[in-house]
C-alpha atoms as a PDB file:
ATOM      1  CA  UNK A   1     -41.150  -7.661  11.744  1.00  0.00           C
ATOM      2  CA  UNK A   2     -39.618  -4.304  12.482  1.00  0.00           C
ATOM      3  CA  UNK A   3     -36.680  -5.614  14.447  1.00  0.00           C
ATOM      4  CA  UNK A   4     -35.370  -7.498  11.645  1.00  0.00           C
ATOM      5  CA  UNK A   5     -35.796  -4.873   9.687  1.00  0.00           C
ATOM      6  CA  UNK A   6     -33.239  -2.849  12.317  1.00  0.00           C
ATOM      7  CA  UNK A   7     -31.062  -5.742  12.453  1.00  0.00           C
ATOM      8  CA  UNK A   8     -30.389  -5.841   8.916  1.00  0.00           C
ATOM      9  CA  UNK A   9     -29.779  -1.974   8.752  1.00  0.00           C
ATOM     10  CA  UNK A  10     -27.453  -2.167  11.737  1.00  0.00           C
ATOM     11  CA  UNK A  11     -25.905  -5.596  10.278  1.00  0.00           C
ATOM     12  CA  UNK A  12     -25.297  -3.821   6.685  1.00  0.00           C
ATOM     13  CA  UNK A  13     -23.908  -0.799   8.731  1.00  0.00           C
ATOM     14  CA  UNK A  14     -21.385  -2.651  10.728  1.00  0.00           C
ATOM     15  CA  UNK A  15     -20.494  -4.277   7.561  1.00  0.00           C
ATOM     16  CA  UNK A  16     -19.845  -1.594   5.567  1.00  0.00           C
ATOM     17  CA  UNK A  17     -17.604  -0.046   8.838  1.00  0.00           C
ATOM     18  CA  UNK A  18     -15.797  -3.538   8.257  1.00  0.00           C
ATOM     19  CA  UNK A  19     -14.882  -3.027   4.945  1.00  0.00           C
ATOM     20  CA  UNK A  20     -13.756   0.747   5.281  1.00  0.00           C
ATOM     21  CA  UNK A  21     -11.875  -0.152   8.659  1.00  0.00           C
ATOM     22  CA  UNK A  22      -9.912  -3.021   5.726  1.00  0.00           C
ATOM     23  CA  UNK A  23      -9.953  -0.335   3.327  1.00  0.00           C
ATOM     24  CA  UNK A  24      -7.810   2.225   5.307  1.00  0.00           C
ATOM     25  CA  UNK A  25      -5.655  -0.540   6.456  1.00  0.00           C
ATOM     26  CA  UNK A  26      -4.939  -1.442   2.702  1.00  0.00           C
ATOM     27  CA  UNK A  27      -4.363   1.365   2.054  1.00  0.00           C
ATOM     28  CA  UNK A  28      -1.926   2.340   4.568  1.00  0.00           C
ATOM     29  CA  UNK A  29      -0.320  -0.964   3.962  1.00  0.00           C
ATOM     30  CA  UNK A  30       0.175  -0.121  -0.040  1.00  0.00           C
ATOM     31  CA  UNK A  31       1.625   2.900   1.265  1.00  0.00           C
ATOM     32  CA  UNK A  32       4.404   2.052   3.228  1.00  0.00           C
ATOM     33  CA  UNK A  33       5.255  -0.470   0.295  1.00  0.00           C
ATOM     34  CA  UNK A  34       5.306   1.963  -2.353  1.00  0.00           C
ATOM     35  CA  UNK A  35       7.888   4.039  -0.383  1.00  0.00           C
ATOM     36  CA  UNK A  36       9.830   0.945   0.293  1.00  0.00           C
ATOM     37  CA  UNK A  37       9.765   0.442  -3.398  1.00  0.00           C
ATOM     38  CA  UNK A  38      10.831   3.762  -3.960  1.00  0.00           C
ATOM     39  CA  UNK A  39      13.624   3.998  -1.767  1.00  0.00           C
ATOM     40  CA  UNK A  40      14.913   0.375  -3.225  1.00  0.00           C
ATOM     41  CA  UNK A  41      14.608   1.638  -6.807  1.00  0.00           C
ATOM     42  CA  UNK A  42      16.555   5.044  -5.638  1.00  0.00           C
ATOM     43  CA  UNK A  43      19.324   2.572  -4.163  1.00  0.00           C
ATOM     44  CA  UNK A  44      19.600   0.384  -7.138  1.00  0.00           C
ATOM     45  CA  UNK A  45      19.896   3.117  -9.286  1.00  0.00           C
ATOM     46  CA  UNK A  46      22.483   4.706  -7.374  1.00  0.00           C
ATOM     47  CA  UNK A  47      24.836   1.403  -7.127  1.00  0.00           C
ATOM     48  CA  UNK A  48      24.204   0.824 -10.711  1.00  0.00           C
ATOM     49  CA  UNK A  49      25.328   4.771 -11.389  1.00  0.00           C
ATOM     50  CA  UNK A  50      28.125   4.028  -9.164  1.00  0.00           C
ATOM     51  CA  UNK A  51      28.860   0.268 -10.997  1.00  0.00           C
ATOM     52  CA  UNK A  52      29.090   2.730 -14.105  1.00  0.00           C
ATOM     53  CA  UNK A  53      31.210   5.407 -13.208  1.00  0.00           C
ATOM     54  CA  UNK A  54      33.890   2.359 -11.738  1.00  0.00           C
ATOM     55  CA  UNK A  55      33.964   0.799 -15.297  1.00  0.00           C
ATOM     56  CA  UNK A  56      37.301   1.402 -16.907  1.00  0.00           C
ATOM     57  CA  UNK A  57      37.354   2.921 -20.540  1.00  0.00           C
ATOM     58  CA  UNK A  58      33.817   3.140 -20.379  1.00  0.00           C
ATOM     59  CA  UNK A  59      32.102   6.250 -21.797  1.00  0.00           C
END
């Protein structure tokens, strides 16, 4: 009865390493696409600045 006993502890373990392993990757992953989000929102705001500024008679 004791093995199961291990093989549960070591089954739980290597799930839990699972799930941080998919955590960090996540992570990362929401990372790079907040930056890519950031650098898109920089550009549109830019072109729109620029849109502005090319407006004639606008103040």
């Amino acid at each position: 009865m004791s093995w199961m006993l291990v093989a549960a502890v070591l089954l739980a373990t290597a799930g839990l390493l699972v799930l941080g392993v998919l955590a960090i990757r996540l992570w990362l992953d929401v990372r790079a696409l907040a930056k890519g989000v950031d650098t898109a929102a920089r550009a549109l705001a830019s072109a729109a600045e620029e849109l502005a500024d090319a407006v004639p008679g606008r103040v």
